[in-house]
PDB file of N, CA and C in Angstrom:
ATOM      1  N   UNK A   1     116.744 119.077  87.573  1.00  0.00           N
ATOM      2  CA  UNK A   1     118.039 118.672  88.070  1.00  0.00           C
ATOM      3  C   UNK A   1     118.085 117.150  88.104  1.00  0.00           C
ATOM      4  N   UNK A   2     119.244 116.389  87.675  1.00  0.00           N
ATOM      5  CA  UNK A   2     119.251 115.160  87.683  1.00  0.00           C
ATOM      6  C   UNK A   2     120.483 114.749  88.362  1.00  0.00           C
ATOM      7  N   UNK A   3     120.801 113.647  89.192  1.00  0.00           N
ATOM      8  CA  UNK A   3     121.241 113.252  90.184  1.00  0.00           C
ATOM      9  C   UNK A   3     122.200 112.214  90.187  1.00  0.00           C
ATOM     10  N   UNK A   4     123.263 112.009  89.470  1.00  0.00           N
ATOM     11  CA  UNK A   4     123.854 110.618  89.337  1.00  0.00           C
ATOM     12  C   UNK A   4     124.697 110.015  90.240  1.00  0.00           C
ATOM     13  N   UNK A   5     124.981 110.600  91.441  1.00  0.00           N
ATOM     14  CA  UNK A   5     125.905 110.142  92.629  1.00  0.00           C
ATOM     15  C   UNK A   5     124.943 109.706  93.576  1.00  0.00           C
ATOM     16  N   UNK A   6     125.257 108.269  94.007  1.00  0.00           N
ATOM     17  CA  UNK A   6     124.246 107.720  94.799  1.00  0.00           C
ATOM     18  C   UNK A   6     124.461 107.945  95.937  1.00  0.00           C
ATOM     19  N   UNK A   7     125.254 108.471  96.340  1.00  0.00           N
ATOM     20  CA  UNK A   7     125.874 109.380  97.843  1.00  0.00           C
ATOM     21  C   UNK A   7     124.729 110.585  98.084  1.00  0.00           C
ATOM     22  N   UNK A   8     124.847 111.064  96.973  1.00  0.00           N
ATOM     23  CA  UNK A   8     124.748 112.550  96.948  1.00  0.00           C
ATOM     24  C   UNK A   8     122.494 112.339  97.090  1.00  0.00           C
ATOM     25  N   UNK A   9     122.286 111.929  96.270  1.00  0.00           N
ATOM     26  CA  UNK A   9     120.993 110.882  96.151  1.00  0.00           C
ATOM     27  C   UNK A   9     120.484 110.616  97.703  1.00  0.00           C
ATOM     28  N   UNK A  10     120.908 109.722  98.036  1.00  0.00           N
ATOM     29  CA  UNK A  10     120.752 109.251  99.564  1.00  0.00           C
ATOM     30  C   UNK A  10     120.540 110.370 100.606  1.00  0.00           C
ATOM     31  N   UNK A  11     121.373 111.071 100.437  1.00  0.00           N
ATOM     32  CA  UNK A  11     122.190 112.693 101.084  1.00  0.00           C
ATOM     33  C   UNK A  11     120.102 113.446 101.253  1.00  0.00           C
ATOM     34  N   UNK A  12     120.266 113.734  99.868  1.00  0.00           N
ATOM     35  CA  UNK A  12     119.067 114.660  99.901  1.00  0.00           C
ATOM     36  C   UNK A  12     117.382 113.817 100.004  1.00  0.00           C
ATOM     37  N   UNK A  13     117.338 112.659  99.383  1.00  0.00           N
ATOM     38  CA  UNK A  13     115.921 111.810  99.597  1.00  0.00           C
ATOM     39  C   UNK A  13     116.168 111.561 100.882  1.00  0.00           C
ATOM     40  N   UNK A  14     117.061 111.297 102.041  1.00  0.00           N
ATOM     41  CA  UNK A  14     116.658 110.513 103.297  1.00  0.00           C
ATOM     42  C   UNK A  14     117.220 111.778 104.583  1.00  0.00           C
ATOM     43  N   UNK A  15     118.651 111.986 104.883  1.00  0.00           N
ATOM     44  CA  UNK A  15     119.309 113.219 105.649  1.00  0.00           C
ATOM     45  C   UNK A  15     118.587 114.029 105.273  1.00  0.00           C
ATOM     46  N   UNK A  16     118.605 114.898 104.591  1.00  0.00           N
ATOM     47  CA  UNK A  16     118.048 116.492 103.897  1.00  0.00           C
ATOM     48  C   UNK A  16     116.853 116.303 103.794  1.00  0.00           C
ATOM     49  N   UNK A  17     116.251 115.410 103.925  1.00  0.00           N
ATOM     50  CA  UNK A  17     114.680 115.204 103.182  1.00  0.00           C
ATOM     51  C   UNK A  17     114.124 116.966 103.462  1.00  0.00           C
ATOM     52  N   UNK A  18     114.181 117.075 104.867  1.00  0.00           N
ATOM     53  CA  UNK A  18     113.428 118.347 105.435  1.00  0.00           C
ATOM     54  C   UNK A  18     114.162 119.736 104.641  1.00  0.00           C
ATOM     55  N   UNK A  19     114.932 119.976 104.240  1.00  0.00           N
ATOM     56  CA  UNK A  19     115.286 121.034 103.697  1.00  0.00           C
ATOM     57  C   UNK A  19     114.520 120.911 102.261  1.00  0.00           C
ATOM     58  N   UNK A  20     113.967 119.780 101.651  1.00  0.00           N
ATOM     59  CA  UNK A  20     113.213 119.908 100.605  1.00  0.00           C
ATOM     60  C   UNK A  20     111.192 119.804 100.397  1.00  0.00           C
ATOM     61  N   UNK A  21     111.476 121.006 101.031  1.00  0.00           N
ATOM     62  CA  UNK A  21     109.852 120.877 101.563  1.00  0.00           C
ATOM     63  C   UNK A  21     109.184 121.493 100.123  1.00  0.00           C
ATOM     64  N   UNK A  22     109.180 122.305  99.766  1.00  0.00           N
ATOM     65  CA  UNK A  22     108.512 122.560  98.528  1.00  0.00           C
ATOM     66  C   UNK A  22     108.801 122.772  97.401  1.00  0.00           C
ATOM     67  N   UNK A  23     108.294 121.496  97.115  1.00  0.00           N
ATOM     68  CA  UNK A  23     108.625 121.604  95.982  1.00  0.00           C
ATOM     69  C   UNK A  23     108.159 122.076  94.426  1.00  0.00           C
ATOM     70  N   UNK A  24     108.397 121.936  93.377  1.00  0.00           N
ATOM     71  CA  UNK A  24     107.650 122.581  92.102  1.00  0.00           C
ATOM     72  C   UNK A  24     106.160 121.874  91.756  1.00  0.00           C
ATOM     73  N   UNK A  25     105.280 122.739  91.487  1.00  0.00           N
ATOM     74  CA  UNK A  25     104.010 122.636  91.784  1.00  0.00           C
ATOM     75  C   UNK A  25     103.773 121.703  89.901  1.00  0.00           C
ATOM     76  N   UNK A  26     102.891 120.671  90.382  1.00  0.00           N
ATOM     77  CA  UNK A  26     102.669 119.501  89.405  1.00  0.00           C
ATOM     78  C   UNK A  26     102.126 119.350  88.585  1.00  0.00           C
ATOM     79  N   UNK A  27     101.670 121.123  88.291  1.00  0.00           N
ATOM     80  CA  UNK A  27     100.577 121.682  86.993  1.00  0.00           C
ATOM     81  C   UNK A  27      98.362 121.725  87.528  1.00  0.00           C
ATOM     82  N   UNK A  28      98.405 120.883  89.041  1.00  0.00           N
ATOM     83  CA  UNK A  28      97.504 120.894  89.083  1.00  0.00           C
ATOM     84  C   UNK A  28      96.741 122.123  89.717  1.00  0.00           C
ATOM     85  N   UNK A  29      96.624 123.379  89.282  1.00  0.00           N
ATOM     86  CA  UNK A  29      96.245 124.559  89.492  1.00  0.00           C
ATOM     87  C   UNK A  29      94.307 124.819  89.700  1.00  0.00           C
ATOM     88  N   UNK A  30      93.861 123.692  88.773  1.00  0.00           N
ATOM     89  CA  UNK A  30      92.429 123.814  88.412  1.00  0.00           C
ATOM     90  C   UNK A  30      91.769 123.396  89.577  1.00  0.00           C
ATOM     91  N   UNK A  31      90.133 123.799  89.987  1.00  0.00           N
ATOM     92  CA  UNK A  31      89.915 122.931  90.500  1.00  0.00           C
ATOM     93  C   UNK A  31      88.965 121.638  90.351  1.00  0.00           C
ATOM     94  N   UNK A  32      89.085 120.931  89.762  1.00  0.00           N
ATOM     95  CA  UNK A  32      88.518 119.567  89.035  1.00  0.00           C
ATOM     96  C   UNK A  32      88.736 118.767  90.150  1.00  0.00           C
ATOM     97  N   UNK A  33      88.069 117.735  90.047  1.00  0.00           N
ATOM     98  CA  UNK A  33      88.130 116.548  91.151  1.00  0.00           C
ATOM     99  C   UNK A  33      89.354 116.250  91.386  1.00  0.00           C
ATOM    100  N   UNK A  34      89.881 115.701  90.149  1.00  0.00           N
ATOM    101  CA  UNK A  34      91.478 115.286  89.982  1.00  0.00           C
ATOM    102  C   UNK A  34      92.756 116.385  90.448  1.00  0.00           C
ATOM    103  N   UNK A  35      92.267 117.588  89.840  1.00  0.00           N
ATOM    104  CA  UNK A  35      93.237 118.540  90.532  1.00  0.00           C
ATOM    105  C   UNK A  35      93.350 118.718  92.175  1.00  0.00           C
ATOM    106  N   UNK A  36      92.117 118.287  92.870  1.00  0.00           N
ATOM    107  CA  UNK A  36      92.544 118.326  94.445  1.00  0.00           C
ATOM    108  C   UNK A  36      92.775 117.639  94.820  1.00  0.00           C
ATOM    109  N   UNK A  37      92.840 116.526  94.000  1.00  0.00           N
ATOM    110  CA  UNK A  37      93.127 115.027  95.220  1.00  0.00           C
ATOM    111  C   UNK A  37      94.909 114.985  94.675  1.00  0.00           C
ATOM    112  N   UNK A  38      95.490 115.578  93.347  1.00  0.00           N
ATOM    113  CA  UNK A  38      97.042 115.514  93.616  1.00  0.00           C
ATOM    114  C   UNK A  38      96.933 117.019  94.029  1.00  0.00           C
ATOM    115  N   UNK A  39      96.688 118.261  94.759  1.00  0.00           N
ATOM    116  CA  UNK A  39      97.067 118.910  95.431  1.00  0.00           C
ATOM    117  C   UNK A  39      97.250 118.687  96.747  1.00  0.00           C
ATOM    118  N   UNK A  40      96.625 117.699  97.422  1.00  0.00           N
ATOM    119  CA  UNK A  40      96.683 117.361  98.633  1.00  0.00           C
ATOM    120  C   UNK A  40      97.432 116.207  98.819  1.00  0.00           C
ATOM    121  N   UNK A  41      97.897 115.759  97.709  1.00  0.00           N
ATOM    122  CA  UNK A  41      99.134 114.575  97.668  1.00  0.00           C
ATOM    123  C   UNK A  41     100.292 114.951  98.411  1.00  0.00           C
ATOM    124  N   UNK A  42     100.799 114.302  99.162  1.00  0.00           N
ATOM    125  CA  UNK A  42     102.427 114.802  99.589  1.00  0.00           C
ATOM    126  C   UNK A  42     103.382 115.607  98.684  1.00  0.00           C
ATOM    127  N   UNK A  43     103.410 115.482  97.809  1.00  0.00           N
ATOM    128  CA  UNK A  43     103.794 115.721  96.800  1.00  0.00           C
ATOM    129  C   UNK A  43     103.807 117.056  96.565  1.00  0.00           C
ATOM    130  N   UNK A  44     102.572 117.551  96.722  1.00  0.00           N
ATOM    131  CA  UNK A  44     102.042 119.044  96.432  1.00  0.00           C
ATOM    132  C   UNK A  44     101.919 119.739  97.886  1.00  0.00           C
ATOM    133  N   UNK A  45     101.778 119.047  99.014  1.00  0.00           N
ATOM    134  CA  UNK A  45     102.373 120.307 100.400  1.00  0.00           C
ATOM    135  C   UNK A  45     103.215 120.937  99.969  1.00  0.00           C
ATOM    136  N   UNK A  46     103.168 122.055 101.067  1.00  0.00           N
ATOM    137  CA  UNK A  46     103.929 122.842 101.265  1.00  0.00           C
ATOM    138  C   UNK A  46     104.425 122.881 102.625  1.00  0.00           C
ATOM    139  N   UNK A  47     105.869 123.955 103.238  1.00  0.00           N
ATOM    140  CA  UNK A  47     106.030 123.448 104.440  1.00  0.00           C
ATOM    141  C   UNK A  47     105.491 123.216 105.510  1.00  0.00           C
ATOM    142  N   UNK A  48     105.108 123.979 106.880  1.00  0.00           N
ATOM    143  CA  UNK A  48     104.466 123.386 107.795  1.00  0.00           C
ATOM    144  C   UNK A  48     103.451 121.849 107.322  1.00  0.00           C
ATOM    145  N   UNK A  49     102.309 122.101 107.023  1.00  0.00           N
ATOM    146  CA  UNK A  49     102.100 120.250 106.055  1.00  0.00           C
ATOM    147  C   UNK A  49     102.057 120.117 105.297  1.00  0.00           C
ATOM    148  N   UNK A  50     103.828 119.619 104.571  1.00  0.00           N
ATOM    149  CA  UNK A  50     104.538 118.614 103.826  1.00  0.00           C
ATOM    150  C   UNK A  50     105.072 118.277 105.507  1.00  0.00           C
ATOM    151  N   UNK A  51     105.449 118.962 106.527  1.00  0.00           N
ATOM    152  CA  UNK A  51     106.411 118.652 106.785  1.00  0.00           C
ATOM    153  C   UNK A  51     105.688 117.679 108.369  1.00  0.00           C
ATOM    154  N   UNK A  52     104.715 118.407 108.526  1.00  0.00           N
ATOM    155  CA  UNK A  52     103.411 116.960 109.515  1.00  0.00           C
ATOM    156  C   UNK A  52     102.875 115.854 108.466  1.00  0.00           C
ATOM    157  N   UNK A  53     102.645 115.946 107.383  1.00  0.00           N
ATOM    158  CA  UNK A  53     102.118 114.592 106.689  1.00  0.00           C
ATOM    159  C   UNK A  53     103.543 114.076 106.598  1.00  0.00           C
ATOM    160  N   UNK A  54     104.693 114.793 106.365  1.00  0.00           N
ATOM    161  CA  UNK A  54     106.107 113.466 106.141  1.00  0.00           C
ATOM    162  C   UNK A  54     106.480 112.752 107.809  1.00  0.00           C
ATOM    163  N   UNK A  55     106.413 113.404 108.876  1.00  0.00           N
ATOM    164  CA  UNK A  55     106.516 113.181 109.726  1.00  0.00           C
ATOM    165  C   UNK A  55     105.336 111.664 110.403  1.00  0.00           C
ATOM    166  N   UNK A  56     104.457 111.790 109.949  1.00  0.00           N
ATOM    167  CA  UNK A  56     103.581 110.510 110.259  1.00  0.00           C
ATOM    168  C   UNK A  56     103.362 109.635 109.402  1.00  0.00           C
ATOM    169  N   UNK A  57     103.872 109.581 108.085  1.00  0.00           N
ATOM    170  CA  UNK A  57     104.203 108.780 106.771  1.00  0.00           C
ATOM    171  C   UNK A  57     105.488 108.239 107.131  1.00  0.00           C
ATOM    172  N   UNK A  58     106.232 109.070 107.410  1.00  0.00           N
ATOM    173  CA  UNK A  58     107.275 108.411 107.108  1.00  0.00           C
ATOM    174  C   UNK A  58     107.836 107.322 108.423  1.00  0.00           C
ATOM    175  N   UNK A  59     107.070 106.920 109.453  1.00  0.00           N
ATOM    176  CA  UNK A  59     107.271 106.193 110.095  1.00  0.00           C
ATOM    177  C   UNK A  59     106.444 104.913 109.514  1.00  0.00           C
ATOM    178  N   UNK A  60     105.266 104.896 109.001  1.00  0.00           N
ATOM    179  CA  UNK A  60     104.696 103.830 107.681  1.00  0.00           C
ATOM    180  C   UNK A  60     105.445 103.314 106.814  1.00  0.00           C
ATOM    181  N   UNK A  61     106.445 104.184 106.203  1.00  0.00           N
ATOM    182  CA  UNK A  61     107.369 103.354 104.724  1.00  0.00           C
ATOM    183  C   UNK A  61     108.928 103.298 105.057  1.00  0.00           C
ATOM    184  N   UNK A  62     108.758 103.019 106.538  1.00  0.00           N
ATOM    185  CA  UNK A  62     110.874 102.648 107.189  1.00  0.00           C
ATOM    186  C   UNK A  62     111.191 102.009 105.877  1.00  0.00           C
ATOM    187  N   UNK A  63     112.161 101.100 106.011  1.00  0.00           N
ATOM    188  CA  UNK A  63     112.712 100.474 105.171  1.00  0.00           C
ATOM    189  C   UNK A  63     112.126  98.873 105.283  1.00  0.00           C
ATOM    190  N   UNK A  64     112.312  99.165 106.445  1.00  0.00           N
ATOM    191  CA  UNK A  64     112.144  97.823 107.190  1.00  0.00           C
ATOM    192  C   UNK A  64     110.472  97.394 107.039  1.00  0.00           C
ATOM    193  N   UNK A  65     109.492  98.201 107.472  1.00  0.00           N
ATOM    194  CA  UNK A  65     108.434  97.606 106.831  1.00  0.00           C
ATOM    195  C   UNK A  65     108.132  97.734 104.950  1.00  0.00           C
ATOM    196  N   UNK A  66     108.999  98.599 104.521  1.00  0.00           N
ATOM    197  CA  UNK A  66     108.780  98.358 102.981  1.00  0.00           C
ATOM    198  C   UNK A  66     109.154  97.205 102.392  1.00  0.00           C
ATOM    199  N   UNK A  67     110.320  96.772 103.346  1.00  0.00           N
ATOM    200  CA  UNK A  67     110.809  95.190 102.789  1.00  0.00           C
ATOM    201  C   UNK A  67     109.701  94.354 103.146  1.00  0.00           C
ATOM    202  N   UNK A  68     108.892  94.259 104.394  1.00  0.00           N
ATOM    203  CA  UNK A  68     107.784  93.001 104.751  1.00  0.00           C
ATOM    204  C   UNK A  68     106.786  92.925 103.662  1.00  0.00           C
ATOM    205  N   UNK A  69     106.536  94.041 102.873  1.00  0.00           N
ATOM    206  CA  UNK A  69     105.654  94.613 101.962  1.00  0.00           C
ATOM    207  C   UNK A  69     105.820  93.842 100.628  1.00  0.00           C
ATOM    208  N   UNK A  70     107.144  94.009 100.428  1.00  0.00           N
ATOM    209  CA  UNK A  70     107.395  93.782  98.846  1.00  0.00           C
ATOM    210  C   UNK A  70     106.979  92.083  98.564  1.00  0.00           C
ATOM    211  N   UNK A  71     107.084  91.398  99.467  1.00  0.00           N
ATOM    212  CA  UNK A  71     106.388  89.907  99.179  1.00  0.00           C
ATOM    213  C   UNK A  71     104.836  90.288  98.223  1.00  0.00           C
ATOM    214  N   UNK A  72     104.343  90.351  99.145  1.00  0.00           N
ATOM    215  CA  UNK A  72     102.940  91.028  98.553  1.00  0.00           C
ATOM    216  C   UNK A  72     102.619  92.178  97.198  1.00  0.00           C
ATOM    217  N   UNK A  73     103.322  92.526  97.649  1.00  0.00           N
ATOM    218  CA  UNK A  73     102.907  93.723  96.256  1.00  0.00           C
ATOM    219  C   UNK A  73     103.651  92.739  94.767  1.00  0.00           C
ATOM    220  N   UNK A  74     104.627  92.132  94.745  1.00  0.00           N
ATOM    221  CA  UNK A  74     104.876  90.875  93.756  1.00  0.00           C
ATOM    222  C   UNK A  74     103.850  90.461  93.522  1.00  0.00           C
ATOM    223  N   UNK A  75     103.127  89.560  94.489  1.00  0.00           N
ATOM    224  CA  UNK A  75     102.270  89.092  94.754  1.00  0.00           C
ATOM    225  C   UNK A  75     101.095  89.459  93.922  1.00  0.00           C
ATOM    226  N   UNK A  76     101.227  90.468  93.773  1.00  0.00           N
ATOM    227  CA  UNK A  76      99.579  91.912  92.990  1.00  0.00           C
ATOM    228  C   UNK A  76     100.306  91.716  91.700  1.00  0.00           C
ATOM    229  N   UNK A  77     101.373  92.098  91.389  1.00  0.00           N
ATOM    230  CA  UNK A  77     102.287  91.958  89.817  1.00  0.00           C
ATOM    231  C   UNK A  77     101.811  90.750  89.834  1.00  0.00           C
ATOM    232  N   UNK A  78     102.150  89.371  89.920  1.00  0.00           N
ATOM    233  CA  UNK A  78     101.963  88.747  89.447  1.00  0.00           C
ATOM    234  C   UNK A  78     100.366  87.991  88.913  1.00  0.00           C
ATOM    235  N   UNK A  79      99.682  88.708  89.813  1.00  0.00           N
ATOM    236  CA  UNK A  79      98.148  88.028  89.635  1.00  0.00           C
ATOM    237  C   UNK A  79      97.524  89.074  88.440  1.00  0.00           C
ATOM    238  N   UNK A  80      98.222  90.567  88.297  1.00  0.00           N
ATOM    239  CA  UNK A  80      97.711  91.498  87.271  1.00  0.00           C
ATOM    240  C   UNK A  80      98.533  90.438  86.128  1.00  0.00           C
ATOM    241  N   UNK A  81      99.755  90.159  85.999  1.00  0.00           N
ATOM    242  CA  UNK A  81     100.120  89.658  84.767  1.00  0.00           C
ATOM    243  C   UNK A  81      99.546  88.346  84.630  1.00  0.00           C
ATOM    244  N   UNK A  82      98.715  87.509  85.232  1.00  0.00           N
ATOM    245  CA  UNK A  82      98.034  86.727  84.618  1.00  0.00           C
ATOM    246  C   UNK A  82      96.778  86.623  84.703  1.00  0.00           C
ATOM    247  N   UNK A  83      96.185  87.888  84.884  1.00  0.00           N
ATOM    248  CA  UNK A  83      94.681  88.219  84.635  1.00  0.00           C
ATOM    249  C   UNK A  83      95.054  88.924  83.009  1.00  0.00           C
ATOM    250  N   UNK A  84      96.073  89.998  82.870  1.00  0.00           N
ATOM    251  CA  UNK A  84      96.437  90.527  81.431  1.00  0.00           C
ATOM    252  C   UNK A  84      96.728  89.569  80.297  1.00  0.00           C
ATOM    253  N   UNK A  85      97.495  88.368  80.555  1.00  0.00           N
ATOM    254  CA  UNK A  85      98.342  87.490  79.812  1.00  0.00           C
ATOM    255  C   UNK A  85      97.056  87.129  78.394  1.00  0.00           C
ATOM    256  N   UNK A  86      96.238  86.469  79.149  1.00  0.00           N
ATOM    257  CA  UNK A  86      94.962  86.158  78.285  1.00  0.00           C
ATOM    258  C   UNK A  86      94.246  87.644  77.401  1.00  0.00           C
ATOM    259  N   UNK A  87      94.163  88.159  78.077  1.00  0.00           N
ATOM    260  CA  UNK A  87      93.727  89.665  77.533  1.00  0.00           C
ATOM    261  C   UNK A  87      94.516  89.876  76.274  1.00  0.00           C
ATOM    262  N   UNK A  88      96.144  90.052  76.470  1.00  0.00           N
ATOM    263  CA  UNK A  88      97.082  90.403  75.557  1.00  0.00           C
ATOM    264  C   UNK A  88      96.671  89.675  74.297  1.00  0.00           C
ATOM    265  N   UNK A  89      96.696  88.160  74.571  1.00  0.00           N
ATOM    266  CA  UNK A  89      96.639  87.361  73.720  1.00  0.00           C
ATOM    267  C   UNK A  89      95.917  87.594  72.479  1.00  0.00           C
ATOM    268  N   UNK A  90      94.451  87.854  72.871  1.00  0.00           N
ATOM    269  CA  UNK A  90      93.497  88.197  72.250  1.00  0.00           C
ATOM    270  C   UNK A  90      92.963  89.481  71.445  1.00  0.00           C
ATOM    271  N   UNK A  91      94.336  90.764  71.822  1.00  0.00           N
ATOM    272  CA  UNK A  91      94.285  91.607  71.247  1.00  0.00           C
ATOM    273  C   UNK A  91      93.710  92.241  71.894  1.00  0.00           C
ATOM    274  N   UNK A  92      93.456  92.556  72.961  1.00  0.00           N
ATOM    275  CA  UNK A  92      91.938  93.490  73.900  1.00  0.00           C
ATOM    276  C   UNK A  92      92.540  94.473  74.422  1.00  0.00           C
ATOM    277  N   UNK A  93      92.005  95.721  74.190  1.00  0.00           N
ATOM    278  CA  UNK A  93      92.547  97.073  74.779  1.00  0.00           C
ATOM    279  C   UNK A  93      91.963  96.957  76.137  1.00  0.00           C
ATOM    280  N   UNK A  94      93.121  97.485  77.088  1.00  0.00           N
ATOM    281  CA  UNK A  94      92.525  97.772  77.863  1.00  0.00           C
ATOM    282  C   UNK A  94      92.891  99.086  78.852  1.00  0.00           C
ATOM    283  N   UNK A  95      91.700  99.818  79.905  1.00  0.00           N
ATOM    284  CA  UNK A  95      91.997 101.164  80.254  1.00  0.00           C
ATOM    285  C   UNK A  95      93.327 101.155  81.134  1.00  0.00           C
ATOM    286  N   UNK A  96      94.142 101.940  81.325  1.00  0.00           N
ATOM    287  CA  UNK A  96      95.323 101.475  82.102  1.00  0.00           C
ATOM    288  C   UNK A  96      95.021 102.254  83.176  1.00  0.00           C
ATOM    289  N   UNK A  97      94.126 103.140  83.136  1.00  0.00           N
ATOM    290  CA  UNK A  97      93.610 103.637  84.672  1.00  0.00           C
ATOM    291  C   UNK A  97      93.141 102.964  85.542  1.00  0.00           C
ATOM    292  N   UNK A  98      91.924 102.532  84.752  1.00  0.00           N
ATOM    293  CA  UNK A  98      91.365 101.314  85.798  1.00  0.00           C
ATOM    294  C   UNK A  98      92.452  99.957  86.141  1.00  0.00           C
ATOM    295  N   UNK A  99      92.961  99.838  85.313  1.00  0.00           N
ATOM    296  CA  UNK A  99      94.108  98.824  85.567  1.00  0.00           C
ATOM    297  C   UNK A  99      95.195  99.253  86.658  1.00  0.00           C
ATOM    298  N   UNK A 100      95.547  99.660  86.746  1.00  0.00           N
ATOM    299  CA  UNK A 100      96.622 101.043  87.637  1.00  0.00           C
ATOM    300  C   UNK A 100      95.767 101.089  89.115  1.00  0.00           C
ATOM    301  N   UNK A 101      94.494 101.250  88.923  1.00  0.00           N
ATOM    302  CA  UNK A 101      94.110 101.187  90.317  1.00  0.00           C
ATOM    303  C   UNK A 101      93.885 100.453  90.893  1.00  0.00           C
ATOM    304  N   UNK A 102      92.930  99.359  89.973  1.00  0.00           N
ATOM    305  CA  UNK A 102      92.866  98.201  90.915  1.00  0.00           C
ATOM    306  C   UNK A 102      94.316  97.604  91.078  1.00  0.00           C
ATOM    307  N   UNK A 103      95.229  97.874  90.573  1.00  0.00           N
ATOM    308  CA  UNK A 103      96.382  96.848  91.301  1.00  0.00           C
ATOM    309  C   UNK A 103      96.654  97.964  92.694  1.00  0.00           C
ATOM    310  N   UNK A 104      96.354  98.972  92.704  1.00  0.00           N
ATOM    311  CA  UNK A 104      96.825  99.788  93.752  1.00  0.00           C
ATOM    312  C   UNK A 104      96.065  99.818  94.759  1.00  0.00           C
ATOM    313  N   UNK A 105      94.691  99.493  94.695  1.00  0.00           N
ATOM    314  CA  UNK A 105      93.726  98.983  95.587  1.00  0.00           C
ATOM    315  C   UNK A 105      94.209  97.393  96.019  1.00  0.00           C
ATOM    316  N   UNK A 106      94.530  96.547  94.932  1.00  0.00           N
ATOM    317  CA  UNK A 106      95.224  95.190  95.980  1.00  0.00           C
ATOM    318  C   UNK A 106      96.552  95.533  96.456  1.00  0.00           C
ATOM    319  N   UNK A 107      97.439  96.072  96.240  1.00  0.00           N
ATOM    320  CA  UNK A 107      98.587  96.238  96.886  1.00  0.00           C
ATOM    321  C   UNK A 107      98.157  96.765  98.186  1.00  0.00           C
ATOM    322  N   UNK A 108      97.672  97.877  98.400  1.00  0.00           N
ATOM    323  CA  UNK A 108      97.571  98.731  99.744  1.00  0.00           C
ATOM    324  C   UNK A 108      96.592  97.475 100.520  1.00  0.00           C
ATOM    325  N   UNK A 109      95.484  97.190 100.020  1.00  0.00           N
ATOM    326  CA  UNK A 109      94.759  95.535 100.901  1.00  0.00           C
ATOM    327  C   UNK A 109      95.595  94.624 101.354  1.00  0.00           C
ATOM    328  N   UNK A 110      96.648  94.578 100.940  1.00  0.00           N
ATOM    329  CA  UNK A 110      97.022  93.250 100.876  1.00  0.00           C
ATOM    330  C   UNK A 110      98.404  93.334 101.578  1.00  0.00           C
ATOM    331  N   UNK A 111      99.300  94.539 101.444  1.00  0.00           N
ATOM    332  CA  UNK A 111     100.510  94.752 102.572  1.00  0.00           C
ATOM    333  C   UNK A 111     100.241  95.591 103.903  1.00  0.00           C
ATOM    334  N   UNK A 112      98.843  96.294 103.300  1.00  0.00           N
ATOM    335  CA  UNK A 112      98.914  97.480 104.486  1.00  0.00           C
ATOM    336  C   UNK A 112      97.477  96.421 105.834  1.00  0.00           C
ATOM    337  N   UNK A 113      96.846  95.564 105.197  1.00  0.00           N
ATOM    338  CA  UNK A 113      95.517  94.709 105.933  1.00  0.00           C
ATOM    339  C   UNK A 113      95.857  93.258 105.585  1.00  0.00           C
ATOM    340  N   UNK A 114      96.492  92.759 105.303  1.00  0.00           N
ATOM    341  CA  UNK A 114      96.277  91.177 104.810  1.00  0.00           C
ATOM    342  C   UNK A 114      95.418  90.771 104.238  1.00  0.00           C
ATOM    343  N   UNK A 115      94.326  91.807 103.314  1.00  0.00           N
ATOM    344  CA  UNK A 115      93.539  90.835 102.655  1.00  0.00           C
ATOM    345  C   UNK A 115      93.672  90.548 101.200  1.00  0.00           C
ATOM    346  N   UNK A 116      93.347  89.611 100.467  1.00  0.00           N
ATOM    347  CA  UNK A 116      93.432  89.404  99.034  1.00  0.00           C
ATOM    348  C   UNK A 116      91.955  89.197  98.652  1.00  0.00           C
ATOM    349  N   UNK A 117      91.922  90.933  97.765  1.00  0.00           N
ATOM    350  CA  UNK A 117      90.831  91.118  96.792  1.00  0.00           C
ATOM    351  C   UNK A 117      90.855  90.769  95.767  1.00  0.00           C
ATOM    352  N   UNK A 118      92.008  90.668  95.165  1.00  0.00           N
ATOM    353  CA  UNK A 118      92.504  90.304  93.559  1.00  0.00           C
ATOM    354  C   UNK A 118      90.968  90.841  92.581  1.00  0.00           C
ATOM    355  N   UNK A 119      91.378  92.306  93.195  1.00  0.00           N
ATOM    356  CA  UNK A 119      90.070  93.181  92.245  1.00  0.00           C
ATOM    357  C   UNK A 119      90.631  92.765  90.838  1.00  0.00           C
TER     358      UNK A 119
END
């Protein structure tokens, strides 16, 4: 289902949130390392906890502290694009997993603790 009224949008991600407790399962059925750590993602609850992990999350990502946040997480964009810039240059592959995390390891350091790892 796709969503183009930003009324309607708003309506169900923020009001309704709770009427959308479970949702369609994300293919991770197996059990592999990777398959339990996104089964236990928010993402993949189900009701009773989806609906205690949204309840203590969602006082973490108000609006209001997501805005104090976004300084910082720029902050991570910009130090990944000029640790990459040189990389690019030179033609160098690189893994986008490991890339992907360490910026996600400095973002969460760095809005959620104040520190700068610039892994």
């Amino acid at each position: 289902v796709v969503i183009n009224d930003e009324e309607l949008a708003k309506r169900i991600m923020v009001k309704d949130f709770d009427h959308f407790t479970d949702l369609r399962p994300m293919g991770y059925e197996a059990e592999t390392k990777d398959a339990k750590i996104m089964k236990y993602q928010m993402a993949g609850l189900k009701g009773e906890q989806w609906k205690k992990v949204r309840s203590i999350m969602s006082g973490v990502f108000s609006s209001g502290k997501l805005k104090l946040m976004t300084p910082h997480i720029v902050k991570c964009g910009q130090q990944l694009e000029a640790y990459m810039t040189p990389l690019e240059e030179k033609g160098e592959e690189l893994e986008a997993r490991n890339i992907a995390s360490l910026f996600t390891i400095d973002a969460m350091a760095t809005s959620g603790y104040g520190l700068e790892i610039n892994s």
